[in-house]
N, C-alpha and C. Protein backbone atom coordinates (compact mmCIF):
# COMPACT_ATOMS: atom_id res chain seq x y z
N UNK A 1 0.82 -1.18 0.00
CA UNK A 1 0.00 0.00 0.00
C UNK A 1 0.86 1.25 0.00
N UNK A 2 -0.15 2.46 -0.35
CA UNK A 2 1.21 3.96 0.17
C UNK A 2 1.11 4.46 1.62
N UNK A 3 2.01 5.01 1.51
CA UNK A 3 2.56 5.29 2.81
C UNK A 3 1.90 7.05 2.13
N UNK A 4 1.39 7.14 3.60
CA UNK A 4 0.51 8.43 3.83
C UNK A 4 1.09 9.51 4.96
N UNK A 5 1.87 10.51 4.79
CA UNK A 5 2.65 11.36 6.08
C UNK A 5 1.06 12.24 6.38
N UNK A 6 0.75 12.37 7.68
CA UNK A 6 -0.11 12.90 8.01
C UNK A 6 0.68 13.71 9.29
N UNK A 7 0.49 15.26 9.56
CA UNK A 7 1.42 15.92 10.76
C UNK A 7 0.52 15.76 11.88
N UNK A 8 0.83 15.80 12.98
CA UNK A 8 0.20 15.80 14.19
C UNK A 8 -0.99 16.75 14.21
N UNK A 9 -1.68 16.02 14.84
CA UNK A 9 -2.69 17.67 15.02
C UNK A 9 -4.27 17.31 13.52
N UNK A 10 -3.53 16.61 12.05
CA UNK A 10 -4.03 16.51 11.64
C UNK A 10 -4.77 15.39 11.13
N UNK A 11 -5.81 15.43 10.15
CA UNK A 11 -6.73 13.97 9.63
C UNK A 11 -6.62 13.89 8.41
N UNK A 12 -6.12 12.50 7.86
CA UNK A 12 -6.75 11.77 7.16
C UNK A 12 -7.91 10.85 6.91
N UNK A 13 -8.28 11.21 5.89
CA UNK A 13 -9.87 10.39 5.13
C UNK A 13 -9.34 9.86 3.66
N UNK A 14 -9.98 8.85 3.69
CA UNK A 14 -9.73 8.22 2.34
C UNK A 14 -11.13 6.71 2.30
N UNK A 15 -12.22 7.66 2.21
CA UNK A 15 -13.58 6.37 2.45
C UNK A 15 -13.34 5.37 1.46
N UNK A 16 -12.71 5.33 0.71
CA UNK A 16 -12.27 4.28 -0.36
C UNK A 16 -11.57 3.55 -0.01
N UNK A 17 -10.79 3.37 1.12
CA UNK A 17 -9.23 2.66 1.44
C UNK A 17 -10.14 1.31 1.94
N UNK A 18 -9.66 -0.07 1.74
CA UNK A 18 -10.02 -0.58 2.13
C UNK A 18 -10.00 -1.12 3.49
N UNK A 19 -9.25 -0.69 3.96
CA UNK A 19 -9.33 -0.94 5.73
C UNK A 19 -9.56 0.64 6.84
N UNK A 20 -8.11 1.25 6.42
CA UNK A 20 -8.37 2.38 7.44
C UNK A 20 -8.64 3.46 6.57
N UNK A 21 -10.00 4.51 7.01
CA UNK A 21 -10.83 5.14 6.02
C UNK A 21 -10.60 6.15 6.75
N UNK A 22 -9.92 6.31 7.94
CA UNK A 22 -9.80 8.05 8.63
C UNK A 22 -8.30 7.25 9.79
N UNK A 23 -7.50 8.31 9.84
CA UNK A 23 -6.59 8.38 10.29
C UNK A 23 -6.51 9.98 10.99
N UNK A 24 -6.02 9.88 12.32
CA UNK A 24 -6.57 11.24 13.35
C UNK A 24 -5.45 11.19 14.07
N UNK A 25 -4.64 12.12 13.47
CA UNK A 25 -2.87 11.95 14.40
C UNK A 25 -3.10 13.20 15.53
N UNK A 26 -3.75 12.81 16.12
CA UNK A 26 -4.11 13.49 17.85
C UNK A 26 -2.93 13.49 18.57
N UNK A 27 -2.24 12.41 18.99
CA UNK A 27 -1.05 12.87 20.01
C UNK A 27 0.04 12.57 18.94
N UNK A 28 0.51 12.38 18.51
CA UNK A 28 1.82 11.96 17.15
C UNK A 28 1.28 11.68 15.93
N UNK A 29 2.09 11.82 15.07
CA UNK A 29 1.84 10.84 13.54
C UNK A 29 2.62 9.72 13.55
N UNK A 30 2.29 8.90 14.57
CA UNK A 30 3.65 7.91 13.93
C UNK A 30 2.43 6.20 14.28
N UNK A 31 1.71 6.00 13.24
CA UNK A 31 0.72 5.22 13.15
C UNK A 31 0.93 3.82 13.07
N UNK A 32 0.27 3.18 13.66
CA UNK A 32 0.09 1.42 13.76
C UNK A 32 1.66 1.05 14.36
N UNK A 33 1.90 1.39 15.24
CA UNK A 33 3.36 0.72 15.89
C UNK A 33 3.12 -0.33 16.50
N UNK A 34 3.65 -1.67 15.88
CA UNK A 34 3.85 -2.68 15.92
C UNK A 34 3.14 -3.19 17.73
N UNK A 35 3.95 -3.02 18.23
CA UNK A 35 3.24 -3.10 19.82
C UNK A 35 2.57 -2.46 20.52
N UNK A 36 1.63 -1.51 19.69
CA UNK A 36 0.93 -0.43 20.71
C UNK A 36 -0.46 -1.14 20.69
N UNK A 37 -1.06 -1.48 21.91
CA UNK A 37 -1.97 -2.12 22.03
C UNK A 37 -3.54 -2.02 21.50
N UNK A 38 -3.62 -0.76 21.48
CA UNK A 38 -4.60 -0.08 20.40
C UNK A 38 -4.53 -0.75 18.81
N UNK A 39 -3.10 -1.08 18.34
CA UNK A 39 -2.78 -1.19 16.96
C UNK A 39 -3.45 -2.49 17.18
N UNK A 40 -2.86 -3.86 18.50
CA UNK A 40 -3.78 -4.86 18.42
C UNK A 40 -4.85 -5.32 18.75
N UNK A 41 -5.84 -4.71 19.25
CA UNK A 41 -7.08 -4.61 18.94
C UNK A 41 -7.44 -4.14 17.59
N UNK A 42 -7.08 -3.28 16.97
CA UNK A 42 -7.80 -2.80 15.64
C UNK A 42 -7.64 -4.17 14.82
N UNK A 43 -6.84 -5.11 15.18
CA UNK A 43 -6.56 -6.27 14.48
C UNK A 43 -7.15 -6.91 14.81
N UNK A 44 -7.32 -7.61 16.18
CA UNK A 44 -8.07 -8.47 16.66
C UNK A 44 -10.03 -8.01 16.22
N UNK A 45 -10.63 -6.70 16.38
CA UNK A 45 -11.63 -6.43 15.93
C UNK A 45 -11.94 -6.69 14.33
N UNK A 46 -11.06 -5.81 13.46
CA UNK A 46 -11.10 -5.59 12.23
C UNK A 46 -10.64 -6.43 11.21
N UNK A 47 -9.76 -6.76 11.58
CA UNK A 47 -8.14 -7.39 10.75
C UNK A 47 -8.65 -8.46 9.52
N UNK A 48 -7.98 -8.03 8.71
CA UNK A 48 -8.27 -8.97 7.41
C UNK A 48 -6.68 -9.50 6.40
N UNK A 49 -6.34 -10.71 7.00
CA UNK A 49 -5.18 -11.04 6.52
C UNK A 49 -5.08 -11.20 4.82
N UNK A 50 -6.54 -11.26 4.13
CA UNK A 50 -6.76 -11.14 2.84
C UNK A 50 -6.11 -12.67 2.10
N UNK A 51 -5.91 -13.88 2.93
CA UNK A 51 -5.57 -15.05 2.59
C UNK A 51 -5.66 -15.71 1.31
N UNK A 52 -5.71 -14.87 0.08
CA UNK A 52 -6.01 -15.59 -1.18
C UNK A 52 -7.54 -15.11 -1.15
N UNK A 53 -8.16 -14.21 -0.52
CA UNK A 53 -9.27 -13.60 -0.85
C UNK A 53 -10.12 -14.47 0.32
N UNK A 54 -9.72 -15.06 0.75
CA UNK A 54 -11.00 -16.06 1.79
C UNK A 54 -10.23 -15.77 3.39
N UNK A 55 -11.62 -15.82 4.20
CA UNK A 55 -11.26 -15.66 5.78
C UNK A 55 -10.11 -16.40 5.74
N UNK A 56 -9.35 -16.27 6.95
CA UNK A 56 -8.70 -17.20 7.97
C UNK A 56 -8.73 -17.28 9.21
N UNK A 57 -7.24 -17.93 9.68
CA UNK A 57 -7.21 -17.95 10.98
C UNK A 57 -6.81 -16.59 11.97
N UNK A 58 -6.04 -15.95 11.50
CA UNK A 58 -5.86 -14.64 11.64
C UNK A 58 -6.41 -13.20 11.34
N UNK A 59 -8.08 -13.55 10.77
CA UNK A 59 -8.89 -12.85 11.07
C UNK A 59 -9.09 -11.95 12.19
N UNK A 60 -9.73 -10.41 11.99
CA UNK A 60 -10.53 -10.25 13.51
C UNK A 60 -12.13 -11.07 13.31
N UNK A 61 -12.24 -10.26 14.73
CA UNK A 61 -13.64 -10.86 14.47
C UNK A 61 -14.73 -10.13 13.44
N UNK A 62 -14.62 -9.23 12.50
CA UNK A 62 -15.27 -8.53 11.98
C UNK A 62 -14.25 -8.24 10.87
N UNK A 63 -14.02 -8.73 9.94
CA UNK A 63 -13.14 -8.79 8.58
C UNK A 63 -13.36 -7.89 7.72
N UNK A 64 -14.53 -8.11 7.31
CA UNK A 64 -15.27 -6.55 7.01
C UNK A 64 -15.28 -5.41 6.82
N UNK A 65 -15.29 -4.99 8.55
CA UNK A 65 -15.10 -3.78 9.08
C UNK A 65 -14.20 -2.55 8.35
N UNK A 66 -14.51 -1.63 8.52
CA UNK A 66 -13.63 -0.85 8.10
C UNK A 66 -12.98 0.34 9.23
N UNK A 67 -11.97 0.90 9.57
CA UNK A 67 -11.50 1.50 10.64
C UNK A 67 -11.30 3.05 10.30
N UNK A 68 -11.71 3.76 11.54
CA UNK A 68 -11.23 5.28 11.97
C UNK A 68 -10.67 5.24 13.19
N UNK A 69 -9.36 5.58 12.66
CA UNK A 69 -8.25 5.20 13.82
C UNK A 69 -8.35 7.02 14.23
N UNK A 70 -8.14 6.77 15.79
CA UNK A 70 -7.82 8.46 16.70
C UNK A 70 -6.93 8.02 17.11
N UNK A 71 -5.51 8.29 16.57
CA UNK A 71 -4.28 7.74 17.53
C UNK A 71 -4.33 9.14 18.97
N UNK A 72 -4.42 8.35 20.17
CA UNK A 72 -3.86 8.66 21.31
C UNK A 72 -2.74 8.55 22.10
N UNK A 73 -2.06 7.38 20.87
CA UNK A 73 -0.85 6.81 21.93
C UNK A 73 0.61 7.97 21.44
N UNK A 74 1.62 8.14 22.24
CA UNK A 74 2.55 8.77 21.95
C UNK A 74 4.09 7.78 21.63
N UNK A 75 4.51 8.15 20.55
CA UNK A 75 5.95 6.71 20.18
C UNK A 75 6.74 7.59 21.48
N UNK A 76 7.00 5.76 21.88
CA UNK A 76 7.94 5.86 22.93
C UNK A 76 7.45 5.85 24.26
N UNK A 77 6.18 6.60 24.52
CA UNK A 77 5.55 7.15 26.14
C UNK A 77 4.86 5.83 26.48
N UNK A 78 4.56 5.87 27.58
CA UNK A 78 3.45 5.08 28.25
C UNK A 78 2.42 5.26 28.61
N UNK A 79 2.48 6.86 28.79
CA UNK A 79 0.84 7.30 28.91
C UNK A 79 0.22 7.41 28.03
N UNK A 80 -1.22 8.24 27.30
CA UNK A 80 -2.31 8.20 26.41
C UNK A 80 -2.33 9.87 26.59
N UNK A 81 -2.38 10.41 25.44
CA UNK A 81 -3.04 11.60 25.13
C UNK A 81 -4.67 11.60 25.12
N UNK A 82 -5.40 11.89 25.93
CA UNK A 82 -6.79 11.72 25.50
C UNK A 82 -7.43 12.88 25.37
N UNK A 83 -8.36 13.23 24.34
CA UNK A 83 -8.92 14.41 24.68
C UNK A 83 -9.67 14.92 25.75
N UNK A 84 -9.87 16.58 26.20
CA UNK A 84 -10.30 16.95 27.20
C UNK A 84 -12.26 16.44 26.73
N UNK A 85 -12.68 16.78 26.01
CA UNK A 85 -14.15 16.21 25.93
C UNK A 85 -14.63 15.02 25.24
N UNK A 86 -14.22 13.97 25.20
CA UNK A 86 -15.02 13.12 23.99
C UNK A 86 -16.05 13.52 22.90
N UNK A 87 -16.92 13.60 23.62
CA UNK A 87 -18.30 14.06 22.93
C UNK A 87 -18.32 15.38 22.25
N UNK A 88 -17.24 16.37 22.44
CA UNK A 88 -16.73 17.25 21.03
C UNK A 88 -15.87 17.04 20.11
N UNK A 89 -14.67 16.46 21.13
CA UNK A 89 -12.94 16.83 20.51
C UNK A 89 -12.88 15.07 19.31
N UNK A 90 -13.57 13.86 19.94
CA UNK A 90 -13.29 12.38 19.67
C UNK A 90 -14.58 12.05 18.73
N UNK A 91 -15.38 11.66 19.51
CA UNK A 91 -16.33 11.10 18.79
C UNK A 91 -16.89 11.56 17.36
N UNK A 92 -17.23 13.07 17.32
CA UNK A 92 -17.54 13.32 16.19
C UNK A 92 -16.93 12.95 15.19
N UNK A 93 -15.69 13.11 15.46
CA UNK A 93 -14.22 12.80 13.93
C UNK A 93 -15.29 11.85 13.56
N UNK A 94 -14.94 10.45 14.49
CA UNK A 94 -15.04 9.33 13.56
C UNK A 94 -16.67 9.02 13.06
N UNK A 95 -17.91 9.56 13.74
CA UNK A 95 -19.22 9.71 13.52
C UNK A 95 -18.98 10.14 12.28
N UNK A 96 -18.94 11.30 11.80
CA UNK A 96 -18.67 11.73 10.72
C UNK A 96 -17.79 10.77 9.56
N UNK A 97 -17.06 9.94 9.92
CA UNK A 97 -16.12 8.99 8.67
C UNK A 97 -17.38 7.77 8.90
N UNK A 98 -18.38 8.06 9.52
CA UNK A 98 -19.41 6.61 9.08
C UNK A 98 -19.33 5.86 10.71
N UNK A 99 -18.31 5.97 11.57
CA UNK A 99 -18.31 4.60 12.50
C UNK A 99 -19.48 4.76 13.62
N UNK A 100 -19.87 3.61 13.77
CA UNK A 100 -21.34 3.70 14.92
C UNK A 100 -20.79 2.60 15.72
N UNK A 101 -19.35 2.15 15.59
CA UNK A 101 -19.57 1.51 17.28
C UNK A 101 -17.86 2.03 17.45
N UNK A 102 -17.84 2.89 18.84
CA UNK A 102 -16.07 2.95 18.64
C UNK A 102 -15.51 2.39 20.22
N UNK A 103 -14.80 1.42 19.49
CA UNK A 103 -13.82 0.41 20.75
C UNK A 103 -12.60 1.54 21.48
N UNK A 104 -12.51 1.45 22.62
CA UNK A 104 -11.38 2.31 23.18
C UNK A 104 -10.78 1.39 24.05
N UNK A 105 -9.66 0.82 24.11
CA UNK A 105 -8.83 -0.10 24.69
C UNK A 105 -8.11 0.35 25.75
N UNK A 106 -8.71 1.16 26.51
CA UNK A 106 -7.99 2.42 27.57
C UNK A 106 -8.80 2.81 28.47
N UNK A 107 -8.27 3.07 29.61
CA UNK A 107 -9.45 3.75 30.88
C UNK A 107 -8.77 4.53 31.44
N UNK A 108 -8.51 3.97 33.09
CA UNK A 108 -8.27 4.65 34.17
C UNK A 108 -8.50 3.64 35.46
N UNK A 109 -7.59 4.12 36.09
CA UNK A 109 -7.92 3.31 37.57
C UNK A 109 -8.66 4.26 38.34
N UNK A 110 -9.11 5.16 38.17
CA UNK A 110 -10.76 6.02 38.86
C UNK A 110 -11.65 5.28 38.38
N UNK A 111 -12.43 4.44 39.41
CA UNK A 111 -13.74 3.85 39.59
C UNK A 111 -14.79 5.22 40.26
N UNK A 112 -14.65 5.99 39.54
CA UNK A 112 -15.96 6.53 39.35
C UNK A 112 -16.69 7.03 38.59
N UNK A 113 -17.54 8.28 38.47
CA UNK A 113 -18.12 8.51 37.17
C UNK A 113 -17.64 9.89 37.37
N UNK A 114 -16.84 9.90 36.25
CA UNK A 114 -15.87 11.34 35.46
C UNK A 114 -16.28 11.98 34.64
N UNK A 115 -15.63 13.22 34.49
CA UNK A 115 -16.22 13.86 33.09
C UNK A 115 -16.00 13.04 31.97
N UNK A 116 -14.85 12.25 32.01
CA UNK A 116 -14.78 11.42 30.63
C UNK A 116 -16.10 10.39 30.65
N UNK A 117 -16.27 9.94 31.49
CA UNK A 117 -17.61 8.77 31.68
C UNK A 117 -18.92 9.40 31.32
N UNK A 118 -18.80 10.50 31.67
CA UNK A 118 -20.41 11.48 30.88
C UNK A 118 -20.18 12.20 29.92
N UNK A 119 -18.56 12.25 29.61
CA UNK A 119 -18.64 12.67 28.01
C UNK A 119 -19.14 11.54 27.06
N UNK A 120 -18.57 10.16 27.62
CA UNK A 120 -19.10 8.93 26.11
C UNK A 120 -20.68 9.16 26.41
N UNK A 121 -21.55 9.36 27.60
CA UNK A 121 -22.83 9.08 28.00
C UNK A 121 -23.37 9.85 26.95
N UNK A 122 -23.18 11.13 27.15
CA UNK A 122 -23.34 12.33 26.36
C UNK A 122 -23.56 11.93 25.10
N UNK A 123 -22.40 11.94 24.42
CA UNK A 123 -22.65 11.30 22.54
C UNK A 123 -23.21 10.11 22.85
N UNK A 124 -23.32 9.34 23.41
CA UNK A 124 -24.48 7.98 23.08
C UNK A 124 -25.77 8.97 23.26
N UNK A 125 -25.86 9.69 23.92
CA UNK A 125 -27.72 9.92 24.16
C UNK A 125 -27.92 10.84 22.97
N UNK A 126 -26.96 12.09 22.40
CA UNK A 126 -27.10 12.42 21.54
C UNK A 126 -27.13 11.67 19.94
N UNK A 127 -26.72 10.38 20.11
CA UNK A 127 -26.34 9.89 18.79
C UNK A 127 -26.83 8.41 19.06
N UNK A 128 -28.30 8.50 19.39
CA UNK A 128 -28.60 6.66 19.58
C UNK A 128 -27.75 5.68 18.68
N UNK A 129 -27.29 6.04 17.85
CA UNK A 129 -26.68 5.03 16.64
C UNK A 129 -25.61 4.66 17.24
N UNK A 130 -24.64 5.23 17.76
CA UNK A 130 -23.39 5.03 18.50
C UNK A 130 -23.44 4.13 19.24
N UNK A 131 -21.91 3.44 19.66
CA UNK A 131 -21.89 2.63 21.11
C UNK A 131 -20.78 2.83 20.94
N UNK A 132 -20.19 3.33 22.47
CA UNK A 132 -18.94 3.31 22.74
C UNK A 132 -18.63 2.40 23.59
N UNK A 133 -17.82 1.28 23.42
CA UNK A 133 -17.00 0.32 24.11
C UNK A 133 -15.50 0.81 24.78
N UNK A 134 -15.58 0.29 26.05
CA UNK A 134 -14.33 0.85 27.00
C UNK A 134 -13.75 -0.47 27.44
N UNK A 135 -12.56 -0.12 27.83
CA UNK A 135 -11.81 -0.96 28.83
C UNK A 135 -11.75 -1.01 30.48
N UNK A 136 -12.51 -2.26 30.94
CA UNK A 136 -12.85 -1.63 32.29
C UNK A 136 -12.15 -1.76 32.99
N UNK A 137 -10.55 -1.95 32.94
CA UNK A 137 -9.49 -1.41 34.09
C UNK A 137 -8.47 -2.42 33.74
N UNK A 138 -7.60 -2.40 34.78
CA UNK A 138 -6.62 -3.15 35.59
C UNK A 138 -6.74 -3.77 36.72
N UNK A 139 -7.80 -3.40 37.30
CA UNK A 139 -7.62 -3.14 38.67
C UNK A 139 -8.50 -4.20 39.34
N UNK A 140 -9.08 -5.13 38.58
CA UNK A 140 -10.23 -6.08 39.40
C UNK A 140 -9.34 -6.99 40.25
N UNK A 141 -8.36 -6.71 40.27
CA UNK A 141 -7.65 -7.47 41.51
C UNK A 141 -8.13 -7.08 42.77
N UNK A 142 -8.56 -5.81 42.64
CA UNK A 142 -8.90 -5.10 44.27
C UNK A 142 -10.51 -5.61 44.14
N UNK A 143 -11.16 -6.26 43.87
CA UNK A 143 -12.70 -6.22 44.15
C UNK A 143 -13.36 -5.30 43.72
N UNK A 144 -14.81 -5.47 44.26
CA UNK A 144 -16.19 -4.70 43.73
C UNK A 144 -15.36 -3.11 43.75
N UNK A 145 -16.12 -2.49 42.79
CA UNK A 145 -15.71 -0.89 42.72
C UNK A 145 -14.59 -0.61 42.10
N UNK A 146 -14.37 -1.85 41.15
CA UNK A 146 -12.80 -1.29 40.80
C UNK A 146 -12.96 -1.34 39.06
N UNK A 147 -13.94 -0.93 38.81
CA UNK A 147 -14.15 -0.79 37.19
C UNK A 147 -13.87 0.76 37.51
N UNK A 148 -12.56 1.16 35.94
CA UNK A 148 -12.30 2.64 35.70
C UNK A 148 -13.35 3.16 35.00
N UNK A 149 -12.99 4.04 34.85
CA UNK A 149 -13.55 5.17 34.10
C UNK A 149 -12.87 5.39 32.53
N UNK A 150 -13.37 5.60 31.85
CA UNK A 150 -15.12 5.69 31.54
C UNK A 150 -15.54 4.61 31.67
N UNK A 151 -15.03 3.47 31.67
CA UNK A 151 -16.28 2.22 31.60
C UNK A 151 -17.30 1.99 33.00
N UNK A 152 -17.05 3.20 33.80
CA UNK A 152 -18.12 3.94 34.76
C UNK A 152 -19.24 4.39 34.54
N UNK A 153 -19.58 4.75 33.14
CA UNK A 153 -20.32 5.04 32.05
C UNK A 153 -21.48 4.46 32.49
N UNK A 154 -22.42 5.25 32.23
CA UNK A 154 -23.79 4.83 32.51
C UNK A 154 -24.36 3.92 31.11
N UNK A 155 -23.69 4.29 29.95
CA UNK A 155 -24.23 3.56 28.53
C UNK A 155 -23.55 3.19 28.06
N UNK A 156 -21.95 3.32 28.33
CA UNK A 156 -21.08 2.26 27.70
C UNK A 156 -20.55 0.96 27.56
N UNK A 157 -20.32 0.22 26.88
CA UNK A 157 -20.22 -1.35 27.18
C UNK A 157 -18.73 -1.58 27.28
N UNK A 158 -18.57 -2.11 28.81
CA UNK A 158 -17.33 -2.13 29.40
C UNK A 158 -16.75 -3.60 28.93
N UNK A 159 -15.77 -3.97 28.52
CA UNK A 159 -15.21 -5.00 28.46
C UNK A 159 -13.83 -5.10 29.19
N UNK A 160 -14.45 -6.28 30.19
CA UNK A 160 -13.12 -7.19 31.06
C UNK A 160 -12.95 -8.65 31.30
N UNK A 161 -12.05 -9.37 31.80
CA UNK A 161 -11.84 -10.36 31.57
C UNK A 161 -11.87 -10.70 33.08
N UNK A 162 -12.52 -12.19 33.05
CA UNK A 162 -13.32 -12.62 34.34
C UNK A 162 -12.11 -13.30 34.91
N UNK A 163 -11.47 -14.17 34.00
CA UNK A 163 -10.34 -15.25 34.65
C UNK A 163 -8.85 -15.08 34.14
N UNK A 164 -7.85 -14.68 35.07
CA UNK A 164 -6.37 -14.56 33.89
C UNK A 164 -5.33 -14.54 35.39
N UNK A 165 -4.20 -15.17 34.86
CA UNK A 165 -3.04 -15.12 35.72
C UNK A 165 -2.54 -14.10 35.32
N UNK A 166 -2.64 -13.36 34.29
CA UNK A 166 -1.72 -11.90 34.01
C UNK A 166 -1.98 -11.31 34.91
N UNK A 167 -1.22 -10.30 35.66
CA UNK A 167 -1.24 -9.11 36.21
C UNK A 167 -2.13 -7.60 35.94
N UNK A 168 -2.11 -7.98 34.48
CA UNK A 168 -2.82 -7.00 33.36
C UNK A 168 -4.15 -7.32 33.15
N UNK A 169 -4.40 -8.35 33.50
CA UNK A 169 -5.96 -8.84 33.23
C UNK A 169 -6.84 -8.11 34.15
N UNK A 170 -8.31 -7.45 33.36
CA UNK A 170 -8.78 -6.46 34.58
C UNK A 170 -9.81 -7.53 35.42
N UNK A 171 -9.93 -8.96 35.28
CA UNK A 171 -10.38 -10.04 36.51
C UNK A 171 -11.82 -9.56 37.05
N UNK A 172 -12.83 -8.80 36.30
CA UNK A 172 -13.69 -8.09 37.27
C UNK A 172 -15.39 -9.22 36.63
């Protein structure tokens, strides 16, 4: 495929591309890095290894799909750039490139309800079509009350994992 320089700050669209149809260099331009965990989910959701034209095993679950990536992650950092509002600064981008369900592989260890948690509330009530999916923590090691934020969210669909020896597994 071509290689697309997009500067920070700015968006690419290309509704024709067959996989990623908006590209949103929010905290860097430096897109799909190999280990950034965001990059594997968009795979595990989307991913289409294109096997001689037929599914495989290395499918996501939705082959299909087509992606509007908001990079948040920064090359090199460990933290997340996130925007200050969702429901102005995030969601619209990709509403606007077509997407009605957007996965966010990221939270917070605040188990409560935040401005970020009533910003996704917000664009879901404004935009019945939407669903925003969150990551509901790290933290289910500590027990009840330990889902982050946003997946504090009154309408968002939190995804965590019930059983795992990882450390990383949010166990809730």
């Amino acid at each position: 495929g071509k290689t697309i320089t997009v500067q920070t700050g700015a968006t690419y669209n290309d509704p024709t591309h067959r996989k990623v149809v908006q590209y949103v260099a929010f905290a860097d331009n430096v897109a799909g890095e190999a280990r950034d965990h965001g990059t594997h989910v968009s795979g595990s959701v989307a991913g289409n290894a294109l096997q001689g034209g037929t599914l495989g095993e290395y499918d996501g679950m939705a082959p299909k799909a087509k992606l509007a990536f908001f990079d948040i992650g920064q090359a090199g950092q460990r933290g997340l750039s996130v925007p200050n509002d969702l429901a102005r600064n995030m969601f619209p981008i990709a509403y606007t490139a077509g997407a009605r369900i957007h996965t966010n592989s990221w939270g917070s260890n605040t188990a409560q309800y935040t401005s970020t948690a009533r910003s996704c509330d917000q664009f879901m009530f404004d935009n019945q079509d939407f669903l925003v999916l969150v990551a509901a923590g790290n933290s289910g090691g500590q027990g009840p009350g330990s889902v982050g934020s946003p997946a504090s969210g009154k309408s968002v669909l939190s995804v965590g994992a019930s059983y795992g020896t990882a450390s990383s597994f949010s166990q809730n």
